[in-house]
C-alpha atoms as a PDB file:
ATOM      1  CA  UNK A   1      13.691  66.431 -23.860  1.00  0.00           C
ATOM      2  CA  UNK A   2      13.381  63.335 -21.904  1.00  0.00           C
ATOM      3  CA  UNK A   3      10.071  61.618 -21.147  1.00  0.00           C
ATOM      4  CA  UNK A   4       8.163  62.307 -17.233  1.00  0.00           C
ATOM      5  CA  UNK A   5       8.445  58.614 -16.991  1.00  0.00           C
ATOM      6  CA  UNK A   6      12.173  58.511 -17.493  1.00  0.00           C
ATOM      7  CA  UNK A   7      13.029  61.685 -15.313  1.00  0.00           C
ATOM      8  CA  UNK A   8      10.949  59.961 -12.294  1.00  0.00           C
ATOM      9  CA  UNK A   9      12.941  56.993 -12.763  1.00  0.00           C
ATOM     10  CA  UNK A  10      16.524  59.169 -12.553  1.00  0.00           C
ATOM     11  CA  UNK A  11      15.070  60.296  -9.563  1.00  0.00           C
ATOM     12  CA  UNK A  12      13.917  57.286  -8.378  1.00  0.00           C
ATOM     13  CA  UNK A  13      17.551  55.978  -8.599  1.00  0.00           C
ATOM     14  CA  UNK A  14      19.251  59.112  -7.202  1.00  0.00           C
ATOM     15  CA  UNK A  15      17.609  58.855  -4.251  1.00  0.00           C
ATOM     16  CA  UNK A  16      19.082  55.228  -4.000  1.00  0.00           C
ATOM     17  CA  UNK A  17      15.872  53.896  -3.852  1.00  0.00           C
ATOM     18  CA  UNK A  18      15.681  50.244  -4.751  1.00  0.00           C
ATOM     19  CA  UNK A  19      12.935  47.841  -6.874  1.00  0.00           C
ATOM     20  CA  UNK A  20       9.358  47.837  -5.178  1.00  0.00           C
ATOM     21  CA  UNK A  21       9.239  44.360  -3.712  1.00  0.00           C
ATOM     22  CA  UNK A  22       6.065  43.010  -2.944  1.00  0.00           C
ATOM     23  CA  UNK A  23       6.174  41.762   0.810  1.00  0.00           C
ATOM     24  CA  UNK A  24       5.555  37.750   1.302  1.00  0.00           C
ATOM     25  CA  UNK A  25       2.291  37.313   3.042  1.00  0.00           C
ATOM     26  CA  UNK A  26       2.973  35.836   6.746  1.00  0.00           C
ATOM     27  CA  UNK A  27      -0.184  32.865   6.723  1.00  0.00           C
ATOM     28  CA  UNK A  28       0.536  31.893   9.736  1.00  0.00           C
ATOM     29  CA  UNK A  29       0.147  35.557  11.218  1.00  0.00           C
ATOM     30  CA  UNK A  30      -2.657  36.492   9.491  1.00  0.00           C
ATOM     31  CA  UNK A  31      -4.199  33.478  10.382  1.00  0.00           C
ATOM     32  CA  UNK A  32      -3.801  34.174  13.933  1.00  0.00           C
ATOM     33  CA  UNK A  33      -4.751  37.179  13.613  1.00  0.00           C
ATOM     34  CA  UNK A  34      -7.832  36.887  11.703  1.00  0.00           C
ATOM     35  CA  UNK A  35      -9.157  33.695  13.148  1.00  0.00           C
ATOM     36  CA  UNK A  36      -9.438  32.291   9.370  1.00  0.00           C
ATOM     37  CA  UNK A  37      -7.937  30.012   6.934  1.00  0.00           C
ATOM     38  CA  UNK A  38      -8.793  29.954   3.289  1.00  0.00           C
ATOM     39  CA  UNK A  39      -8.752  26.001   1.879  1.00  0.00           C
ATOM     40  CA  UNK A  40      -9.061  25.419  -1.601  1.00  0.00           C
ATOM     41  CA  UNK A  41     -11.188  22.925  -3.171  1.00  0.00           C
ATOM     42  CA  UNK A  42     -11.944  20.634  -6.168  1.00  0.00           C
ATOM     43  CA  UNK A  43     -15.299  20.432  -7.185  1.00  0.00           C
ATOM     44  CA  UNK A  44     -15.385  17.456  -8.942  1.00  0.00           C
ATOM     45  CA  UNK A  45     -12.124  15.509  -7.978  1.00  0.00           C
ATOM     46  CA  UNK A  46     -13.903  12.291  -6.834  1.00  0.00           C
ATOM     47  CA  UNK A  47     -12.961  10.933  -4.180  1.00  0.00           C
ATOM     48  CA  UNK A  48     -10.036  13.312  -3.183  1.00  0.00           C
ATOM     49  CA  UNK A  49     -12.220  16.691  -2.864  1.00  0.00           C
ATOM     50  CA  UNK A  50     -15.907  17.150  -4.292  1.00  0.00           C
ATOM     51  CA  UNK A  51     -19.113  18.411  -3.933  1.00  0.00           C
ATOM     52  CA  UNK A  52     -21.667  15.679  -2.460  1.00  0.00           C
ATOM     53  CA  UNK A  53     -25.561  15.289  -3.135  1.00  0.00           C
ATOM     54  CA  UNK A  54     -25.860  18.537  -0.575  1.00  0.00           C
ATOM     55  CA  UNK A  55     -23.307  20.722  -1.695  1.00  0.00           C
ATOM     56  CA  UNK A  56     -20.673  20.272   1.112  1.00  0.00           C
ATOM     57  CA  UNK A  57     -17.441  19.660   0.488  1.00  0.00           C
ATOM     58  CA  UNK A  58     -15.827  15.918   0.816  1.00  0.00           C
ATOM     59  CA  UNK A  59     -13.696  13.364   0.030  1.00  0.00           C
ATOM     60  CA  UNK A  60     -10.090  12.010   0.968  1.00  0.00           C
ATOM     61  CA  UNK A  61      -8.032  14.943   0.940  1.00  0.00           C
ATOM     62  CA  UNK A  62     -10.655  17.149   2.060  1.00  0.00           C
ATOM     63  CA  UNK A  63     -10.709  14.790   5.123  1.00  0.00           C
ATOM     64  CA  UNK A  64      -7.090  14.968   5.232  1.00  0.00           C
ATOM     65  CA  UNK A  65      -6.960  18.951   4.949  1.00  0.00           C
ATOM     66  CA  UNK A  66      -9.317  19.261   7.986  1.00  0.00           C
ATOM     67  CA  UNK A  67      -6.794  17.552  10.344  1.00  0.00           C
ATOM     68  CA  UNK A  68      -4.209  19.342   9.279  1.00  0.00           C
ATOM     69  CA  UNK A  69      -6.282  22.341  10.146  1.00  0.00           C
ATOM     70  CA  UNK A  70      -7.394  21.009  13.742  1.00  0.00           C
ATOM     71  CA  UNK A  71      -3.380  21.124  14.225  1.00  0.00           C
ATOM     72  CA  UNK A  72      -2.943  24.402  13.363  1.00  0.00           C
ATOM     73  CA  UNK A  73      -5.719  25.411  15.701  1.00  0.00           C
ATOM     74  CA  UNK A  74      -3.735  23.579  18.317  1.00  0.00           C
ATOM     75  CA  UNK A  75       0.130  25.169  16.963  1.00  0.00           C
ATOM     76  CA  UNK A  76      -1.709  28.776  17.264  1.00  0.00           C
ATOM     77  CA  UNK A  77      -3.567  27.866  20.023  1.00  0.00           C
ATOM     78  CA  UNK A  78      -6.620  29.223  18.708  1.00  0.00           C
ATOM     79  CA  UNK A  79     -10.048  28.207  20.607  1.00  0.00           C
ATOM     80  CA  UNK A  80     -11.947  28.026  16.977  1.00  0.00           C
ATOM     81  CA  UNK A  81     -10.649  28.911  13.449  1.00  0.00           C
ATOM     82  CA  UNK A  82     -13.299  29.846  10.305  1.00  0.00           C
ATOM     83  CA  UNK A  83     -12.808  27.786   7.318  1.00  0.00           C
ATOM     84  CA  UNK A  84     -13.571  29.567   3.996  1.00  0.00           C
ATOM     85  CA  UNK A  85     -13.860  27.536   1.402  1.00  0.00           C
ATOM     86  CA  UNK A  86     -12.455  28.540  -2.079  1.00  0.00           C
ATOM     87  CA  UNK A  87     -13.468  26.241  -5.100  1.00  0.00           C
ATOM     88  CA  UNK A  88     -10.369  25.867  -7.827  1.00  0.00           C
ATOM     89  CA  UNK A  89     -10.075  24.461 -11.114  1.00  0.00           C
ATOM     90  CA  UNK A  90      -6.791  22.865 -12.154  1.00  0.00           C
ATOM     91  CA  UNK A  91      -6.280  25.758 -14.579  1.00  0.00           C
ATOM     92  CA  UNK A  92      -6.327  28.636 -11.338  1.00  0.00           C
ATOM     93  CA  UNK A  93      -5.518  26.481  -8.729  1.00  0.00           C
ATOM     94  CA  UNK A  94      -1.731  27.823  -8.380  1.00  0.00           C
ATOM     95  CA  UNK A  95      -2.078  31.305  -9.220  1.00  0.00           C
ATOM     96  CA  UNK A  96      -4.702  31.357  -6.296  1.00  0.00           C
ATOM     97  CA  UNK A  97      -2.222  30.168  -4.049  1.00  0.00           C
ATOM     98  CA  UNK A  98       0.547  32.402  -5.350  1.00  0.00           C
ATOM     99  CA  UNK A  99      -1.869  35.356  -4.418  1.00  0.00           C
ATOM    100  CA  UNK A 100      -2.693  34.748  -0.815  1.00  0.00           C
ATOM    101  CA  UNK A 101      -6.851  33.681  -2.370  1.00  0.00           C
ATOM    102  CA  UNK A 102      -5.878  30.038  -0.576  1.00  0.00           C
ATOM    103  CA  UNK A 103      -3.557  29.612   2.162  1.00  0.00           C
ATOM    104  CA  UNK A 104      -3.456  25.313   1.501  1.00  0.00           C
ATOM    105  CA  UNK A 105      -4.750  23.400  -1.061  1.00  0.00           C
ATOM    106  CA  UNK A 106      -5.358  19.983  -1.132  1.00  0.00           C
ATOM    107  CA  UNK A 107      -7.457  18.142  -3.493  1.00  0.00           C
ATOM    108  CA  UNK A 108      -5.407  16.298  -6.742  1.00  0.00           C
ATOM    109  CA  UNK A 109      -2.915  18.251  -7.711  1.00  0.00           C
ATOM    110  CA  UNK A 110       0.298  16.293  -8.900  1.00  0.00           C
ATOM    111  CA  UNK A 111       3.579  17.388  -7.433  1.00  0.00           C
ATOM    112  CA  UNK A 112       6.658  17.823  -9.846  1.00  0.00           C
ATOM    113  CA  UNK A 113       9.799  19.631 -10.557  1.00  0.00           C
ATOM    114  CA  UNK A 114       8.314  22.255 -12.636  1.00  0.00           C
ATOM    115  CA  UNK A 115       5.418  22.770 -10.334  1.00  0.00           C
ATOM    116  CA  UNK A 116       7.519  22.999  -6.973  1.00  0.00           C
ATOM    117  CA  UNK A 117       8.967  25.738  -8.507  1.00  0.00           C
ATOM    118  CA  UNK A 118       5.981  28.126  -8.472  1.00  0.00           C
ATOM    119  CA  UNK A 119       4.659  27.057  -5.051  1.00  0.00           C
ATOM    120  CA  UNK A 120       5.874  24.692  -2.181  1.00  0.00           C
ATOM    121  CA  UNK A 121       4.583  21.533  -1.536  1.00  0.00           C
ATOM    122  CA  UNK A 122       4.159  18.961   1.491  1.00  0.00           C
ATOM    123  CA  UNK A 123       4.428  15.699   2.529  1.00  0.00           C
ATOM    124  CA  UNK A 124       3.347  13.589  -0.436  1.00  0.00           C
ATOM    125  CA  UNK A 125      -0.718  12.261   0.463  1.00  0.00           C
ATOM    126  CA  UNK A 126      -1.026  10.253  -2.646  1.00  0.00           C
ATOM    127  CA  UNK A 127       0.510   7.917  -5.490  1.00  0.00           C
ATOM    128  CA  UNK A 128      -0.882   7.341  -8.950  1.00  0.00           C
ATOM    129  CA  UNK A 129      -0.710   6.130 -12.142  1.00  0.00           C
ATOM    130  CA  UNK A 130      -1.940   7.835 -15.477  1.00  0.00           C
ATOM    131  CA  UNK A 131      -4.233   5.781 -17.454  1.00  0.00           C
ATOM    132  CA  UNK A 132      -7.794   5.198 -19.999  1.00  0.00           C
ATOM    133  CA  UNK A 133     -10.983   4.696 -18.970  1.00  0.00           C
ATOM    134  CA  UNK A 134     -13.181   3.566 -22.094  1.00  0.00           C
ATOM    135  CA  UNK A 135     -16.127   1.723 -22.307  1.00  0.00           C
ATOM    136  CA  UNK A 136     -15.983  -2.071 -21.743  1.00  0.00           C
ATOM    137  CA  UNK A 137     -16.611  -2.845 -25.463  1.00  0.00           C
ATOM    138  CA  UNK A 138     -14.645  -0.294 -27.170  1.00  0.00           C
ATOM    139  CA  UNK A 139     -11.888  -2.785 -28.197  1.00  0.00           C
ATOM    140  CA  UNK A 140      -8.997   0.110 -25.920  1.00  0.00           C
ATOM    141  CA  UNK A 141      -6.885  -1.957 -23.984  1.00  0.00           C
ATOM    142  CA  UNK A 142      -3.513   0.167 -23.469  1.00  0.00           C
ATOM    143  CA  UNK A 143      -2.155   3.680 -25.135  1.00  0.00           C
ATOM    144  CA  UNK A 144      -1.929   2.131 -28.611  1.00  0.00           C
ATOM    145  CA  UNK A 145      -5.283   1.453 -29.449  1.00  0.00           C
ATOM    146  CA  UNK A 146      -5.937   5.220 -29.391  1.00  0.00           C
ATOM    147  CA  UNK A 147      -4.504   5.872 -32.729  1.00  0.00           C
ATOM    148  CA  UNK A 148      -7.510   6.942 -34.560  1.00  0.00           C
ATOM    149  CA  UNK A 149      -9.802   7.524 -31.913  1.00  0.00           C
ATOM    150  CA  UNK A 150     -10.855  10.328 -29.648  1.00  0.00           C
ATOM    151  CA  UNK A 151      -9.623  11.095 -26.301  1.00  0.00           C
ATOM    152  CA  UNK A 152     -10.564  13.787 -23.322  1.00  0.00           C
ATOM    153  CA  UNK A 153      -8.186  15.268 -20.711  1.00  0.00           C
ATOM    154  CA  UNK A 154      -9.033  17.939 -18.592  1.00  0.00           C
ATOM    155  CA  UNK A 155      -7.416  21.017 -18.992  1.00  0.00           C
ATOM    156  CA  UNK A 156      -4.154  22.327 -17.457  1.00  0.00           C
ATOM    157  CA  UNK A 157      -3.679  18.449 -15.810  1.00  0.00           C
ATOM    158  CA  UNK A 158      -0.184  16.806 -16.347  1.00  0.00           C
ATOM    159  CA  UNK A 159      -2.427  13.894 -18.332  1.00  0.00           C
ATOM    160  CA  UNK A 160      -2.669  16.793 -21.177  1.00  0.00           C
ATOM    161  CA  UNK A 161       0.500  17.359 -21.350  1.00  0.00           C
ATOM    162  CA  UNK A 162       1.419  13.863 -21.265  1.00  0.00           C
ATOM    163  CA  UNK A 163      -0.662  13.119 -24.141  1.00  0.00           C
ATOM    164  CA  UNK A 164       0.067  15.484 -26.527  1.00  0.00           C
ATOM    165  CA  UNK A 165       3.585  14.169 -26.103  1.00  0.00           C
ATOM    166  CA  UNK A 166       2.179  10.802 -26.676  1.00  0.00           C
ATOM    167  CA  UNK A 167      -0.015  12.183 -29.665  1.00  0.00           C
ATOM    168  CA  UNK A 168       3.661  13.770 -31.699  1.00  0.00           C
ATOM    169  CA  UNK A 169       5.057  10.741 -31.107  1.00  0.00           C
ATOM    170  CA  UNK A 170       2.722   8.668 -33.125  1.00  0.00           C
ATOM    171  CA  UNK A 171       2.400  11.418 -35.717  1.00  0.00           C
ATOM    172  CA  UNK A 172      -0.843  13.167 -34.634  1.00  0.00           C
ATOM    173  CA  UNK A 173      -2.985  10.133 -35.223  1.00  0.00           C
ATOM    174  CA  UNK A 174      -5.301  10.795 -31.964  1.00  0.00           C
ATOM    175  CA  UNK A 175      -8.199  13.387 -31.645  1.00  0.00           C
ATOM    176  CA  UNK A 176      -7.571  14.944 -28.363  1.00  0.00           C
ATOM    177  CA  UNK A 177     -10.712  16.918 -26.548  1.00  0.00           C
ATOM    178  CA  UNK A 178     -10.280  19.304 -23.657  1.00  0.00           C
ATOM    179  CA  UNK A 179     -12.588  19.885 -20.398  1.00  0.00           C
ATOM    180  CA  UNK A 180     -12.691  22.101 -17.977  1.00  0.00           C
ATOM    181  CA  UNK A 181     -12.359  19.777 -15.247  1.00  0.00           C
ATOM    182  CA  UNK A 182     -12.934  15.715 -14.397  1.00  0.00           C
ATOM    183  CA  UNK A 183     -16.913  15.607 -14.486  1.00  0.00           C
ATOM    184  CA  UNK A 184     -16.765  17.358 -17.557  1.00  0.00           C
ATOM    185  CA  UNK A 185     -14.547  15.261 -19.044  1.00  0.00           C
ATOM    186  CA  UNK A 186     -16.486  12.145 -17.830  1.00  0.00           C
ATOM    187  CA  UNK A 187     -19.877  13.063 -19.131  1.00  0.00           C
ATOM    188  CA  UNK A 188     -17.878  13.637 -22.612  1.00  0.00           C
ATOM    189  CA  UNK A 189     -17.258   9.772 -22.612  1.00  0.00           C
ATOM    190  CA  UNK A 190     -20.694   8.926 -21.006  1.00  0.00           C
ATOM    191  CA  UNK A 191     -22.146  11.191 -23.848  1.00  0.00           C
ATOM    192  CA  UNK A 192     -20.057   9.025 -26.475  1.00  0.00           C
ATOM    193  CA  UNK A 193     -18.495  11.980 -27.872  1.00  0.00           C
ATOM    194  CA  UNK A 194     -14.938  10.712 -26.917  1.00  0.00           C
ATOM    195  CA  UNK A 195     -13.807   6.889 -27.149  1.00  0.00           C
ATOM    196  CA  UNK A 196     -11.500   7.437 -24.008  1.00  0.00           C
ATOM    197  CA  UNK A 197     -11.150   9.201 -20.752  1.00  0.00           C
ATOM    198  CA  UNK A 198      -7.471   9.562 -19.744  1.00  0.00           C
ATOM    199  CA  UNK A 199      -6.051  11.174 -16.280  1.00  0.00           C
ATOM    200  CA  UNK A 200      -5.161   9.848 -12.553  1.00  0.00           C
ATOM    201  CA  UNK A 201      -6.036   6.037 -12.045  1.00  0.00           C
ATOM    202  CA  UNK A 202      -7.309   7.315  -8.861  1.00  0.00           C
ATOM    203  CA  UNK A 203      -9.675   9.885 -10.345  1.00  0.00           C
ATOM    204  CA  UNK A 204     -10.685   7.634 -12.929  1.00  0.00           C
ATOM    205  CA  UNK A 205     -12.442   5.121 -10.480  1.00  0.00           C
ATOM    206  CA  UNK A 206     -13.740   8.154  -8.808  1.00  0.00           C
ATOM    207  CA  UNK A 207     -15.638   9.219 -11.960  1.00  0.00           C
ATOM    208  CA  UNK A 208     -16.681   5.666 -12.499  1.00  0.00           C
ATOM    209  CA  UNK A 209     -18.338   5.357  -9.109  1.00  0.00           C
ATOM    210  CA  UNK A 210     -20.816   8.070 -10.077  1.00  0.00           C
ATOM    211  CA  UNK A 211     -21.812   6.517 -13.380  1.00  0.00           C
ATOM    212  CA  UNK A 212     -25.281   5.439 -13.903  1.00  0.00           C
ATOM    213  CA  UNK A 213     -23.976   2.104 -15.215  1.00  0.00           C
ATOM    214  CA  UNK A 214     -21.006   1.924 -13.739  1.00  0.00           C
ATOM    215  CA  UNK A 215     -20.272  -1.983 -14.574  1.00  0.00           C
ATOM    216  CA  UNK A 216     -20.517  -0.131 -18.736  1.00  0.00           C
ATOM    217  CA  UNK A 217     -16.552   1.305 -17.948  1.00  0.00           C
ATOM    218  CA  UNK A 218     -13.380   0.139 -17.297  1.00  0.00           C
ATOM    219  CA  UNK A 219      -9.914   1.326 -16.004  1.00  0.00           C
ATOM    220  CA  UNK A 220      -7.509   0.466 -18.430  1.00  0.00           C
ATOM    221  CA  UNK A 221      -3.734   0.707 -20.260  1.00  0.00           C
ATOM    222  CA  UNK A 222      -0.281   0.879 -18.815  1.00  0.00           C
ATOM    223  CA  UNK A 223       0.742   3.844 -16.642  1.00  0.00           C
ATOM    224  CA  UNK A 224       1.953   6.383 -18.990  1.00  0.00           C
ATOM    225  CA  UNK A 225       3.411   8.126 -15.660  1.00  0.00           C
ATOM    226  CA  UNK A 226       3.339   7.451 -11.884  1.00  0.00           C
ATOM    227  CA  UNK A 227       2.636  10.795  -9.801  1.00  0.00           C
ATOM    228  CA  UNK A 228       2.409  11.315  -6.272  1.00  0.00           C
ATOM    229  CA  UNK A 229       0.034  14.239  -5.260  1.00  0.00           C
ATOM    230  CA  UNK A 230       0.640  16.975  -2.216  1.00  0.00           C
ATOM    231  CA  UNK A 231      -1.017  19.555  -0.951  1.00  0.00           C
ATOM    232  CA  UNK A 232       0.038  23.394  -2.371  1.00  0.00           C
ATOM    233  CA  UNK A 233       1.007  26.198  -0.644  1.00  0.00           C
ATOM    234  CA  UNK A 234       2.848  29.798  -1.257  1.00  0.00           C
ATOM    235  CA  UNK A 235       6.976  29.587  -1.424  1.00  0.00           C
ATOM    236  CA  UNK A 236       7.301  31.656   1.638  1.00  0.00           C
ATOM    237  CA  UNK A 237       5.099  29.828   3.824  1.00  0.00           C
ATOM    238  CA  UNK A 238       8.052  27.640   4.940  1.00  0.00           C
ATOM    239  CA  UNK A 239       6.158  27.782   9.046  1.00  0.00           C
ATOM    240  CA  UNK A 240       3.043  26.801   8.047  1.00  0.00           C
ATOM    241  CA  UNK A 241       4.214  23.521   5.603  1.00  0.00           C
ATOM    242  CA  UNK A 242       6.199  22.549   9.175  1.00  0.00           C
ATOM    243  CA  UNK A 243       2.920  22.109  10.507  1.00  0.00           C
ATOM    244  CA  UNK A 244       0.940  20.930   7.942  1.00  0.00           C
ATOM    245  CA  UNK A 245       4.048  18.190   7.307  1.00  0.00           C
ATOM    246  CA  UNK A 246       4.517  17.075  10.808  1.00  0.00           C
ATOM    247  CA  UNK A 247       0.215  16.101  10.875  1.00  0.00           C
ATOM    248  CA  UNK A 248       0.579  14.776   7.871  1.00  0.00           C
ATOM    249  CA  UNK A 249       3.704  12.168   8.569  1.00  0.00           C
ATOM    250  CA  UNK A 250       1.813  11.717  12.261  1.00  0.00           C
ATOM    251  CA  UNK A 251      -1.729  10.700  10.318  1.00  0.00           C
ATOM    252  CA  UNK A 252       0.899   8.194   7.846  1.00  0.00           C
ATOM    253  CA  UNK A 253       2.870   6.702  11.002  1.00  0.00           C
ATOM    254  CA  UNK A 254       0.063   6.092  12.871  1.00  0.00           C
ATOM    255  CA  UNK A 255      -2.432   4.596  11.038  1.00  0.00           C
ATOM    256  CA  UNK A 256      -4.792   7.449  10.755  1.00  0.00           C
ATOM    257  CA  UNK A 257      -4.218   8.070   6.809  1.00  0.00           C
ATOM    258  CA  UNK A 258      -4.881   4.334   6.033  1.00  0.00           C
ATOM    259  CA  UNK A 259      -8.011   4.185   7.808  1.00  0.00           C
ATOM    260  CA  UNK A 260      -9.208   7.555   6.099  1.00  0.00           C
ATOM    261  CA  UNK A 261      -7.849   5.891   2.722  1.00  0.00           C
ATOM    262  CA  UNK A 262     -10.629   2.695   3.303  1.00  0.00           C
ATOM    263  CA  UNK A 263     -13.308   4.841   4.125  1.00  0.00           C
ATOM    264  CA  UNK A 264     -12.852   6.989   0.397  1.00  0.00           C
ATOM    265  CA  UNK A 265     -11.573   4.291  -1.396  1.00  0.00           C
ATOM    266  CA  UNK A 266     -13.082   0.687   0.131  1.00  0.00           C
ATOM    267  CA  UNK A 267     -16.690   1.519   1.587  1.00  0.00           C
ATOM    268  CA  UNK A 268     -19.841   3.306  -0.258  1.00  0.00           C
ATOM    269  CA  UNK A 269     -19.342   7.309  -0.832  1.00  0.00           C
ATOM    270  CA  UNK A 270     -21.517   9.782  -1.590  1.00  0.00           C
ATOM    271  CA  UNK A 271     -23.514  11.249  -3.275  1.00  0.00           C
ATOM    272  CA  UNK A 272     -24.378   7.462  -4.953  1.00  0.00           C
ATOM    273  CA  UNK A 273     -23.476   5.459  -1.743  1.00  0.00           C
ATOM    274  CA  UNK A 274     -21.172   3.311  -4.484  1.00  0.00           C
ATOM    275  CA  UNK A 275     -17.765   1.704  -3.225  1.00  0.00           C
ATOM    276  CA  UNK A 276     -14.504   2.121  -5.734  1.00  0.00           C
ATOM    277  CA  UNK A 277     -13.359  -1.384  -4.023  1.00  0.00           C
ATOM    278  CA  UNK A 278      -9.692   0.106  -5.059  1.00  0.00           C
ATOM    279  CA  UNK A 279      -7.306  -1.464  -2.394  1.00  0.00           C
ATOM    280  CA  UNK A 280      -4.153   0.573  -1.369  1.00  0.00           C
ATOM    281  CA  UNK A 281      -0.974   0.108  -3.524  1.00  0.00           C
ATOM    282  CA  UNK A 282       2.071  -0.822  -2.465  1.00  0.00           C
ATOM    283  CA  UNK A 283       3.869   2.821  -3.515  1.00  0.00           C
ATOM    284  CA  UNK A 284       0.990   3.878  -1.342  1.00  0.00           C
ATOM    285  CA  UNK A 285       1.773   2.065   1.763  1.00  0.00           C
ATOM    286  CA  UNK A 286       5.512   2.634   1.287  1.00  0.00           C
ATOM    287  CA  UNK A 287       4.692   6.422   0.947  1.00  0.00           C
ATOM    288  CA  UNK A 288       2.815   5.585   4.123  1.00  0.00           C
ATOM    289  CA  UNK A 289       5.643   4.052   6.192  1.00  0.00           C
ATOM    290  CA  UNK A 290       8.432   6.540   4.885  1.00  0.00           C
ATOM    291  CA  UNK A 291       6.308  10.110   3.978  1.00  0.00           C
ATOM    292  CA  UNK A 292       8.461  12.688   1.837  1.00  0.00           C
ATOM    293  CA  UNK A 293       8.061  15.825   0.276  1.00  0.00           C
ATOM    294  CA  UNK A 294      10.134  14.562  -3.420  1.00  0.00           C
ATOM    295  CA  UNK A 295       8.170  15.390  -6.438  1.00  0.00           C
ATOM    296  CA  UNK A 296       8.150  12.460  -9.201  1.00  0.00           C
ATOM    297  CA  UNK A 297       8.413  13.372 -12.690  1.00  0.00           C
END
């Protein structure tokens, strides 16, 4: 005698009934219609999206993601719209995207093939390179000098899977530590429980610049990878990254983005009022002068 659960699916398919498909959520619309945009956040991605000494949200592409949204207010012609603020972690940052939680995020989140295939991404707002930061007399000048020693990532970044790559090449020879996200990972090394911090160039000098004793670390090795980072958003929401890419390529082309770059990057930031001194790169500026949407891998 067949099962209930197989006789409602006969009838499910006699009646010509096809698979339940979830509907795409229309952002745009329900933005419009609600008056509200959900942004998510990094919490400790200095100097792209953190918390500061008062526990508001700042940084470079926070800065960034807050003109984007002053266009959208214009596009929808909307006389005020109500940020909520979602904090992410690199290990829920997409699936919180994927489920309508956060409409755009934009903190440090690398683009790439594998990536663009979950979620869409815009208009490129960043170029890196992954390297080490150590301590300045730890004798680790370049990938190489890990072989025996210990090394953090943070969890669910591309610099994980990097270096486990890195670490069957050489035959297992490094100790590799996981953290839940970048401050985590830098009080591991500040704690000497690691010999090595390794992620984003960018982020590296951002975790630096909060150190007690700064002048103690230093940025160092060969880029195992150059990355460019965008800002996330569902597959469907093809309307909404038209927007969001047209303010971004108008902040590149005119300026804007460099002068928001100097202010993160060149001047004192919060919460320690130290400056990163980090001058742009030249992938940066060319990103700058000619902004795409191509994921590096």
């Amino acid at each position: 005698m067949p099962s209930i659960r197989l006789l409602v699916v006969l009838l499910w398919v006699a009646c010509g009934a096809g698979p339940i498909v979830a509907q795409p959520i229309d952002t745009l619309k329900r933005i419009a219609d609600t008056g509200t945009i959900n942004l998510g956040h990094r919490e400790s991605s200095v100097p792209f999206s953190y918390y500061d000494n008062k526990r508001q949200v700042v940084g470079y592409s926070q800065e960034i993601m807050l003109k984007v949204v002053d266009a959208l207010k214009t596009e929808l012609r909307l006389p005020a719209l109500t940020i909520k603020l979602v904090p992410i972690t690199s290990q829920n940052r997409m699936a919180l995207v994927q489920n309508g939680s956060v409409d755009i995020e934009c903190g440090s989140t690398t683009h790439n093939t594998e990536r663009a295939r979950q979620v869409s991404f815009s208009v490129s707002i960043f170029k890196i390179g992954t390297r080490l930061m150590t301590a300045r007399d730890s004798g680790i000048q370049d990938f190489p000098d890990l072989l025996g020693r210990r090394v953090v990532v943070t969890a669910a970044t591309t610099s994980e899977r990097l270096l486990r790559l890195y670490n069957e090449s050489v035959g297992r020879k490094l100790s590799i530590a996981v953290a839940k996200d970048h401050g985590e990972s830098f009080a591991l090394l500040e704690a000497g429980k690691v010999d090595a911090f390794m992620v984003d160039d960018a982020l590296l000098y951002g975790e630096r610049s909060k150190s007690t004793n700064p002048e103690r670390w230093i940025v160092v090795g060969t880029p195992m990878s150059s990355e460019v980072y965008g800002c996330m958003m569902r597959r469907t929401d093809q309307s909404l990254k038209r927007i969001v890419d047209m303010e971004l390529t108008r902040l590149m082309r005119s300026g804007e983005a460099l002068r928001i770059y100097s202010k993160w990057f060149q001047q004192p930031i919060p919460p320690r009022g130290l400056n990163m001194d980090w001058p742009p790169s030249q992938g940066l500026l060319d990103l700058f002068r000619d902004p795409n949407d191509q994921p590096m891998d």
